[in-house]
Protein backbone atom coordinates (compact mmCIF):
# COMPACT_ATOMS: atom_id res chain seq x y z
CA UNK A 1 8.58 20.75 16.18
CA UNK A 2 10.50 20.51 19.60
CA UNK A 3 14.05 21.05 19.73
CA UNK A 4 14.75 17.64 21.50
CA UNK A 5 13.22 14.66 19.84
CA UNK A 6 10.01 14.17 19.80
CA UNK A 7 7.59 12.33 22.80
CA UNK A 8 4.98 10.30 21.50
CA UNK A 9 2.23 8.92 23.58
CA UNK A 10 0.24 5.74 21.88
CA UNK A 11 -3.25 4.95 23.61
CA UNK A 12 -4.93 1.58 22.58
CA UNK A 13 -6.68 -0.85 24.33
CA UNK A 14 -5.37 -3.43 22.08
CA UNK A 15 -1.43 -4.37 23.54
CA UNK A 16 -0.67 -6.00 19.87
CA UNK A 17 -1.39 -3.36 18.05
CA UNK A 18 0.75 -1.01 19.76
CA UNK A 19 3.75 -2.92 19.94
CA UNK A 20 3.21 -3.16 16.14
CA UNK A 21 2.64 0.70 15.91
CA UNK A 22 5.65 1.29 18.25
CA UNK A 23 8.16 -0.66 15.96
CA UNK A 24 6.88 1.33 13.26
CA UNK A 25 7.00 4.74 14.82
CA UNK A 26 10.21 4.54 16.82
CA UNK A 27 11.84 4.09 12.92
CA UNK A 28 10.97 8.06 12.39
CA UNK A 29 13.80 10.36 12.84
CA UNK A 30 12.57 12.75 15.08
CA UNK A 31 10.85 10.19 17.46
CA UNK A 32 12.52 9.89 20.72
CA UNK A 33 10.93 8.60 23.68
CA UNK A 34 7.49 6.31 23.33
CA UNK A 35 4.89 6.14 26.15
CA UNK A 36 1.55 3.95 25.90
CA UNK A 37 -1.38 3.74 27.68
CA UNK A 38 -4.87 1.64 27.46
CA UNK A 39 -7.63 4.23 27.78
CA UNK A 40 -7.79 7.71 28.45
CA UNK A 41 -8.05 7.60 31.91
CA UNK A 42 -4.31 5.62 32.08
CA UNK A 43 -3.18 8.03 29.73
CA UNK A 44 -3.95 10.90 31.69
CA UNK A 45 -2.40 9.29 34.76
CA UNK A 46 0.64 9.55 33.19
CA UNK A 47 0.95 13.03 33.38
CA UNK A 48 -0.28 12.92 36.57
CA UNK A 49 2.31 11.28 38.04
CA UNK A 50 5.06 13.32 36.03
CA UNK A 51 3.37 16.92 35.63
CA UNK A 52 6.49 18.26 35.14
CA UNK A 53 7.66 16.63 32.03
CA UNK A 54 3.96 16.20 30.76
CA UNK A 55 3.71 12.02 30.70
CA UNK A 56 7.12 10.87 31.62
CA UNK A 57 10.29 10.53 30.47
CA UNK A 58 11.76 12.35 27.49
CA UNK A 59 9.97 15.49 28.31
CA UNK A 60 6.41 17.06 27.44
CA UNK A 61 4.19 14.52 24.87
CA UNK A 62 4.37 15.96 21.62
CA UNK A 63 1.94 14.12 19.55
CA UNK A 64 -1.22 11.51 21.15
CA UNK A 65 -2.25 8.73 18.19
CA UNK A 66 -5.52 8.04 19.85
CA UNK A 67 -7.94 5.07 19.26
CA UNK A 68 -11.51 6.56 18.79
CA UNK A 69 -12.97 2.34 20.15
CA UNK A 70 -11.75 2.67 23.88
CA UNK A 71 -12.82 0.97 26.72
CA UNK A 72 -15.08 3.26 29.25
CA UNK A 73 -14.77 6.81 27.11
CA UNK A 74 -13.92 6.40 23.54
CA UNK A 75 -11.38 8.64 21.84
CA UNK A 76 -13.98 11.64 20.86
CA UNK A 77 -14.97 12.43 24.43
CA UNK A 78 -11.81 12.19 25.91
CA UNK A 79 -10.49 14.82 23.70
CA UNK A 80 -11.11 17.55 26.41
CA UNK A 81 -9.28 15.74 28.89
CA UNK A 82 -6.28 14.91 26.85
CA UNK A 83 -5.88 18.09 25.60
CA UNK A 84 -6.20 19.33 29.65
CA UNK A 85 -3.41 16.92 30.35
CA UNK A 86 -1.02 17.24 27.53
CA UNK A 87 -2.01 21.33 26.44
CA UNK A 88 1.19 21.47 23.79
CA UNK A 89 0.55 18.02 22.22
CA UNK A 90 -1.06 17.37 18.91
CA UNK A 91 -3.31 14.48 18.07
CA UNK A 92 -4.12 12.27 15.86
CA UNK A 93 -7.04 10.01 15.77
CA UNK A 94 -6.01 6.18 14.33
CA UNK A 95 -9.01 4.41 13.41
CA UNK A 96 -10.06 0.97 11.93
CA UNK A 97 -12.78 3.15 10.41
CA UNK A 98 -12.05 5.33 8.00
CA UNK A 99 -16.00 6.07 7.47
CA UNK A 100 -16.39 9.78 6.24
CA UNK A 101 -18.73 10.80 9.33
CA UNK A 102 -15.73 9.75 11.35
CA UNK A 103 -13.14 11.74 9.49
CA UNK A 104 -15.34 14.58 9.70
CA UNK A 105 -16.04 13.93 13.37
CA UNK A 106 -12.29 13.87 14.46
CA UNK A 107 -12.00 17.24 12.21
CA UNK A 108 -14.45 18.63 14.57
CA UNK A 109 -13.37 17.76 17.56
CA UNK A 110 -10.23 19.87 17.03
CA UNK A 111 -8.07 16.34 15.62
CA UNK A 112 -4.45 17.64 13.89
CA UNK A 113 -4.82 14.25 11.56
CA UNK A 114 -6.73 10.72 11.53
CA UNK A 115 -5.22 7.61 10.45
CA UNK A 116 -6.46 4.26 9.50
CA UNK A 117 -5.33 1.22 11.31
CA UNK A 118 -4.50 -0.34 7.80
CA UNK A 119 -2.35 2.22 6.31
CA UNK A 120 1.02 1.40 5.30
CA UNK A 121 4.41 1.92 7.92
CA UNK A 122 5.45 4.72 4.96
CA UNK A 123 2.20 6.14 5.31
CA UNK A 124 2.50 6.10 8.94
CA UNK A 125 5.55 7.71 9.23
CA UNK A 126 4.72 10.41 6.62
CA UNK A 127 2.01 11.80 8.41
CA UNK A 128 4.01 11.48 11.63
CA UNK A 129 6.57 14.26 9.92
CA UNK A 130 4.02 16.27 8.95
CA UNK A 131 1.75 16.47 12.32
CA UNK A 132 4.83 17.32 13.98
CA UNK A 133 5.81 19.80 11.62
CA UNK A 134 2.24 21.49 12.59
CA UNK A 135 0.26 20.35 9.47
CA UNK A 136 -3.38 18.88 9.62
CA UNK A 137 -3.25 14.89 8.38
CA UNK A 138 -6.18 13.43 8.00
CA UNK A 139 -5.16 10.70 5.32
CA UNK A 140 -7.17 7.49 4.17
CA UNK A 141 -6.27 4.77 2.56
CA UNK A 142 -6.80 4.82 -1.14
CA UNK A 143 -9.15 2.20 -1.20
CA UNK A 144 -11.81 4.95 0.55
CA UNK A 145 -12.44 5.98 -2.73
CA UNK A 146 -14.56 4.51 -5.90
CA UNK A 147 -13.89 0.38 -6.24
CA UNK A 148 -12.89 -1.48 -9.27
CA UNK A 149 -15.56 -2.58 -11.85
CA UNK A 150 -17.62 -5.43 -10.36
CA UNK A 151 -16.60 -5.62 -7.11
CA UNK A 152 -19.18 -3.11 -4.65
CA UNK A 153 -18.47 -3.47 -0.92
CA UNK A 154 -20.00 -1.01 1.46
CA UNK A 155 -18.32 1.44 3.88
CA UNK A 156 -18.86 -1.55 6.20
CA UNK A 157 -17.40 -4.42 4.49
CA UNK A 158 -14.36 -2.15 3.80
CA UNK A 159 -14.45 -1.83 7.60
CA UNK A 160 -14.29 -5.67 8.21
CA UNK A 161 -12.02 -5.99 4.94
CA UNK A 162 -9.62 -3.98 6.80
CA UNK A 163 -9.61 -5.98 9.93
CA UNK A 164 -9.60 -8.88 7.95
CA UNK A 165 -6.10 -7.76 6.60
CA UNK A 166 -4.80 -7.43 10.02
CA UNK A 167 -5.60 -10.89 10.71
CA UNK A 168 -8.12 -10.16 13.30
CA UNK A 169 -11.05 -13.16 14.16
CA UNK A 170 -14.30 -11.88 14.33
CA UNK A 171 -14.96 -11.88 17.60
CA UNK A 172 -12.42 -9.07 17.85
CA UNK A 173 -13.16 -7.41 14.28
CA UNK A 174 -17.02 -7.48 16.04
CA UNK A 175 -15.73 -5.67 18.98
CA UNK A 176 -14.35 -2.79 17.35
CA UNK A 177 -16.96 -1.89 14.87
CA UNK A 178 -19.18 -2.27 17.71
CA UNK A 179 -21.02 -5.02 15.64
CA UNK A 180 -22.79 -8.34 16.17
CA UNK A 181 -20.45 -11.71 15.92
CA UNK A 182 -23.64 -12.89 13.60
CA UNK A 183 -23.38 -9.50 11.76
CA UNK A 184 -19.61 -9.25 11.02
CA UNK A 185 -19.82 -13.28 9.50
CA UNK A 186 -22.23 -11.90 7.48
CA UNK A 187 -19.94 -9.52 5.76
CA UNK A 188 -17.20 -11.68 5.55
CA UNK A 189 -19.25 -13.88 3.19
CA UNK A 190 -20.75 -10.88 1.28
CA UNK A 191 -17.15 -10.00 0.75
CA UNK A 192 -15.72 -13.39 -0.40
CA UNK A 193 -18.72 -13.46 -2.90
CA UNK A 194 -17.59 -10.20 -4.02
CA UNK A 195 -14.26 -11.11 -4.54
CA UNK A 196 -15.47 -14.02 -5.69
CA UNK A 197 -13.16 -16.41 -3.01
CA UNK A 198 -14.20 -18.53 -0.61
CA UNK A 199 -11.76 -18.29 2.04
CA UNK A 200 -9.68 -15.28 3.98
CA UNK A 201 -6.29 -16.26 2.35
CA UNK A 202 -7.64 -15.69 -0.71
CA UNK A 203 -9.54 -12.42 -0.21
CA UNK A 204 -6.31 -11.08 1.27
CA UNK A 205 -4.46 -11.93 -1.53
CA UNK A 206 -7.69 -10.70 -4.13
CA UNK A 207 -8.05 -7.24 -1.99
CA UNK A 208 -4.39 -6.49 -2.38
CA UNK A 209 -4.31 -7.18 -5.95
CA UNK A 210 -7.07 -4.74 -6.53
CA UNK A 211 -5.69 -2.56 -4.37
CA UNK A 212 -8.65 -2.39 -1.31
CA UNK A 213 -6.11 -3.07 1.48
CA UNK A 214 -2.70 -2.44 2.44
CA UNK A 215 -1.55 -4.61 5.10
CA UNK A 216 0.25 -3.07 8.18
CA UNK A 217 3.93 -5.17 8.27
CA UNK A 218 4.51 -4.92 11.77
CA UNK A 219 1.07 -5.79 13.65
CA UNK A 220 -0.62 -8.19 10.52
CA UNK A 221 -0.93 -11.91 11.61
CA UNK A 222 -1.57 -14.64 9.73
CA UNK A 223 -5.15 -15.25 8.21
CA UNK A 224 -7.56 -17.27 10.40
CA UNK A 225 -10.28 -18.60 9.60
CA UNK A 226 -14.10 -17.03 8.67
């Protein structure tokens, strides 16, 4: 952990989401200044045009959360580059997959911690601490693991579930997962029949009470519909 607060850089192509992730972030402690950036290739401008400081004001980036679904190079293959361009940072893969091949990928691609795009601000802030402290993260939501009696969604569906709890439309929730429009309103209805709703409201509200989602304050919109 730096002496002087901490520099985080956020890269996501999505502008909403990290304005929700900043107001969450810039809540921890030893957070000081907040950069963001679109892709890797904007992120690594940044140091570029301050190599001195590493990415801008408030000195050397300290810890990257990374989006693995970027436009042009995703988050896995840009690893070598943002590690060129910000050598004493750690980072930490945020995902709206929390798939186990994923996990396991960021693990081996040298990742200090993975987070889901649906875990909670406390959880959010937690592994914040403990990345920066130098400890690996790499935590899940809850709902990664087995599901309550009667209800059996697939590592997919949880996918969409989680998007769904974010507000997202489908067309964006399709664009993400790297999925078919056709495809993701699919598992939307396979996921209202196993929640046994008909609409999003309502699987929100069912999800949460069985514990399958936890819904990010700062960045979740209201539901739209399927």
């Amino acid at each position: 952990m730096p002496a002087r607060p901490a520099h985080l850089l956020l890269i996501d192509d999505h502008a909403l989401f990290r304005t929700g992730l900043r107001l969450i972030v810039q809540e921890h402690p030893e957070v000081g200044a907040i950069s963001e950036a679109g892709s890797i290739a904007e992120a690594c401008a940044l140091a570029q045009r301050a190599p001195a400081s590493g990415g801008g004001g408030g000195g050397a980036v300290d810890l990257v959360l990374l989006d693995i679904m970027l436009p042009s190079m995703n988050g896995f293959d840009g690893m070598p580059s943002l590690r060129k361009a910000f050598p004493q940072a750690r980072i930490v893969f945020v995902s709206a997959s929390v798939a186990p091949d994923g996990v396991r990928e960021a693990r081996a691609r040298g990742a200090d911690g993975f987070l889901s795009k649906s875990a909670s601000g406390n959880d959010i802030l937690q592994a914040i601490g403990a990345v920066l402290a130098g400890q690996p993260c790499f935590a899940v939501p809850a709902s990664s693991g087995p599901l309550p009696d009667g209800v059996a969604l697939t590592p997919r569906q949880r996918d969409v579930l989680r998007l769904l709890s974010a507000g997202k439309p489908n067309k964006v929730i399709a664009r993400q997962l790297d999925l078919s429009e056709s495809t993701v309103r699919g598992h939307v209805t396979a996921i209202f029949a196993q929640l046994g709703v008909d609409n999003r409201s309502a699987a929100l509200l069912r999800a949460q009470h069985l514990g399958l989602v936890d819904v990010l304050p700062a960045y979740a919109g209201p539901a739209s519909a399927a």
